[in-house]
C-alpha atoms as a PDB file:
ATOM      1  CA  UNK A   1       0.000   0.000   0.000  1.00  0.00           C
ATOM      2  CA  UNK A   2       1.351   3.214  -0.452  1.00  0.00           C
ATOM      3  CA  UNK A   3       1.163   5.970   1.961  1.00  0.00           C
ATOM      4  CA  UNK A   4      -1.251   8.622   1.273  1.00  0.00           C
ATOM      5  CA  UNK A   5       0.085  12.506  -0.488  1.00  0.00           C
ATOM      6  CA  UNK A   6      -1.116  15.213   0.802  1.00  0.00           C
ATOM      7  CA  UNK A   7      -2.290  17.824  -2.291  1.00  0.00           C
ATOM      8  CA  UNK A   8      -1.894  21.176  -1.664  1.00  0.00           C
ATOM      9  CA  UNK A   9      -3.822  23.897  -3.495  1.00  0.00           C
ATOM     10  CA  UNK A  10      -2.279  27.081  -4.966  1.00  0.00           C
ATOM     11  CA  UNK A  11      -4.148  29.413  -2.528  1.00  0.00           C
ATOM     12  CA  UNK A  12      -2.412  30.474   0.055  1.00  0.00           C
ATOM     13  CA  UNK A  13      -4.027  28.572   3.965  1.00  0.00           C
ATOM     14  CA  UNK A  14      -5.952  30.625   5.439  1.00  0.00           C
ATOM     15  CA  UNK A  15      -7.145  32.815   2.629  1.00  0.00           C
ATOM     16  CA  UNK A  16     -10.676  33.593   2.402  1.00  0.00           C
ATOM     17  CA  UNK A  17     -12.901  31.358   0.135  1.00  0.00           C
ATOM     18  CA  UNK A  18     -14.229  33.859  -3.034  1.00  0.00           C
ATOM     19  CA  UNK A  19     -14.673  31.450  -5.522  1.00  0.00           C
ATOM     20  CA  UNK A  20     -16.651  31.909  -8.845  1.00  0.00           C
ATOM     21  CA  UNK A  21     -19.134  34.085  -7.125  1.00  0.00           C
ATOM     22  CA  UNK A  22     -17.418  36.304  -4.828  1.00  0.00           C
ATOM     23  CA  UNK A  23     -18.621  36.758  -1.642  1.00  0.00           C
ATOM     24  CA  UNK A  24     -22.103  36.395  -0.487  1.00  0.00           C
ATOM     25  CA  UNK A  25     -23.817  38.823   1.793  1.00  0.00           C
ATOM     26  CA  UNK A  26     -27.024  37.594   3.172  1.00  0.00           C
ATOM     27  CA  UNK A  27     -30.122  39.151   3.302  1.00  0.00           C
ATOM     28  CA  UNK A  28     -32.677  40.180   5.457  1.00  0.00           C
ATOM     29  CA  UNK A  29     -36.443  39.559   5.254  1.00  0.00           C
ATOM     30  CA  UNK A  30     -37.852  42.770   4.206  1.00  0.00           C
ATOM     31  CA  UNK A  31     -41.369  41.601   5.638  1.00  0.00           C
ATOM     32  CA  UNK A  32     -40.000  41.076   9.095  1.00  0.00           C
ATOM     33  CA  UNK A  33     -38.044  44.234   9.006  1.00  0.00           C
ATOM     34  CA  UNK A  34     -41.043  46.501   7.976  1.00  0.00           C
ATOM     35  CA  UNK A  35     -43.901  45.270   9.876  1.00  0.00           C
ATOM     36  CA  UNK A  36     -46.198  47.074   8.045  1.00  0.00           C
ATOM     37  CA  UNK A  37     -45.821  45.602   4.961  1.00  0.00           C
ATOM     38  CA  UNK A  38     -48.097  42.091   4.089  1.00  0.00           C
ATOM     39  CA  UNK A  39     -48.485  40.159   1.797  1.00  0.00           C
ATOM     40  CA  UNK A  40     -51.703  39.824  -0.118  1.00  0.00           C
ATOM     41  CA  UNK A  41     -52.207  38.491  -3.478  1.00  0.00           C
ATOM     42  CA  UNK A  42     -54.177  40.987  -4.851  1.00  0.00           C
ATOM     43  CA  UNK A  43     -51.294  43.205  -4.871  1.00  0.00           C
ATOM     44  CA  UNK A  44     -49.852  42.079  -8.387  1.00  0.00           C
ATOM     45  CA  UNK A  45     -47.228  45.092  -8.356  1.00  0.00           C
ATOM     46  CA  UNK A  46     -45.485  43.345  -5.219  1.00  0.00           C
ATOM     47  CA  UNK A  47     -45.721  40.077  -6.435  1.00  0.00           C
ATOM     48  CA  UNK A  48     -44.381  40.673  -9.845  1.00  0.00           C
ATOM     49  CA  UNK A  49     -40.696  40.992  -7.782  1.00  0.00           C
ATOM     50  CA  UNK A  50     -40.812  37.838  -6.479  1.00  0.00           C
ATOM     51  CA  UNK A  51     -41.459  36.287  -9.746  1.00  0.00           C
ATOM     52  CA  UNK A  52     -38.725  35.980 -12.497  1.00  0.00           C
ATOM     53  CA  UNK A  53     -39.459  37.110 -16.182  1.00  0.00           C
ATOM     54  CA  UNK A  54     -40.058  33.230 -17.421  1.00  0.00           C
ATOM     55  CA  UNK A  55     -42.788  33.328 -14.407  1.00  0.00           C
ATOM     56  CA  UNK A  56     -40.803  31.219 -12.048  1.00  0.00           C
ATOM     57  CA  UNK A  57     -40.564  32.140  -8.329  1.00  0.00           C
ATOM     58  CA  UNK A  58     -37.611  33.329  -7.027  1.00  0.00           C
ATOM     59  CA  UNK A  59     -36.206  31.219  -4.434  1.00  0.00           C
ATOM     60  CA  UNK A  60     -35.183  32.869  -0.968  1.00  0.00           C
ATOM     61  CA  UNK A  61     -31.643  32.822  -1.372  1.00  0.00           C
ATOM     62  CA  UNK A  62     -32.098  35.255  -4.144  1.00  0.00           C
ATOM     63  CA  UNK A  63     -35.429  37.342  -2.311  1.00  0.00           C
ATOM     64  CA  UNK A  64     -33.621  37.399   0.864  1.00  0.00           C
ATOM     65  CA  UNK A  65     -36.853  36.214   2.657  1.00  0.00           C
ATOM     66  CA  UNK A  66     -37.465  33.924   5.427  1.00  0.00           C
ATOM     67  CA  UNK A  67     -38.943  30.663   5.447  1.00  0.00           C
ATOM     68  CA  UNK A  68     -42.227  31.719   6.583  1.00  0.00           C
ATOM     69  CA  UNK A  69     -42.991  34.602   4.399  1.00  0.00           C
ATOM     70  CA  UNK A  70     -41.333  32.848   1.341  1.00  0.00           C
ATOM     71  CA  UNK A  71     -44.564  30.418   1.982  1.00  0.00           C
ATOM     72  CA  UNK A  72     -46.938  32.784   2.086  1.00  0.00           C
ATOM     73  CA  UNK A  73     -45.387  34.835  -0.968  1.00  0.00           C
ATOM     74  CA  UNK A  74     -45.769  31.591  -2.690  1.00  0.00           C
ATOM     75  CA  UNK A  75     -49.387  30.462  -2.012  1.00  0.00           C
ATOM     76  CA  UNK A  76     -50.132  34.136  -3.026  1.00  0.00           C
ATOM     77  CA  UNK A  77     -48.555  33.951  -6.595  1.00  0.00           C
ATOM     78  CA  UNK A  78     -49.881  30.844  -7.131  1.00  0.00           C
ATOM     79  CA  UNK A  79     -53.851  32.164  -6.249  1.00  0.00           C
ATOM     80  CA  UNK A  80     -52.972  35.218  -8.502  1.00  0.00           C
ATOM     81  CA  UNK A  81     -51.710  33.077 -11.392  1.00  0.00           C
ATOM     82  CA  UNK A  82     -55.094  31.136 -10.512  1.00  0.00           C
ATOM     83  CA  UNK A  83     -57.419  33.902 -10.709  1.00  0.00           C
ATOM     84  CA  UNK A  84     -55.306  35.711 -13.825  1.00  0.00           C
ATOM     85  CA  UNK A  85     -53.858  38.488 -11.866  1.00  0.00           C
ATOM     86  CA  UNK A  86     -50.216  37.020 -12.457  1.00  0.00           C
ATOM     87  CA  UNK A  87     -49.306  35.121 -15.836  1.00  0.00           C
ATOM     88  CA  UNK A  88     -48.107  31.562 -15.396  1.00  0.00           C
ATOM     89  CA  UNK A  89     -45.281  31.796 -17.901  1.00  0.00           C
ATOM     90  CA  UNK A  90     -44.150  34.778 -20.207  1.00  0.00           C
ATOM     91  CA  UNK A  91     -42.890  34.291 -23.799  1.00  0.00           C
END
């Protein structure tokens, strides 16, 4: 057997980890910062940003939201794309 080689990398130890995206900054849930603001899905204007042009929903990581607003923006798209308010896909 032989014995096992450690591989080193050309980054120097320690260095922080950029890769191909840079660094990521996290973001916080504008609905749990401003209270005042809900989420209804009548409101077409506010759901049209959490929507992507192909008429996908954008996931949290890239809205920033929490888990349990992210729900709720997501039941409301999908009664506005029920009741035509939202399109399901755009061409």
């Amino acid at each position: 057997m032989k014995p096992r080689v450690k591989k080193f990398s050309n980054r120097k130890t320690g260095a922080k980890r950029g890769g191909l995206f840079g660094s990521f900054r996290k973001r916080v849930c504008q609905f749990c910062t401003n209270k005042s603001k809900t989420i209804d899905y009548k409101d077409a204007k506010l759901l049209e940003h959490f929507v992507k042009d192909r008429g996908r929903i954008v996931s949290p990581r890239g809205t920033g939201n929490c888990a349990k607003h992210q729900r709720e923006i997501t039941t409301a798209v999908k009664r506005a794309r029920l009741i035509a308010l939202l399109p399901y896909a755009r061409v």
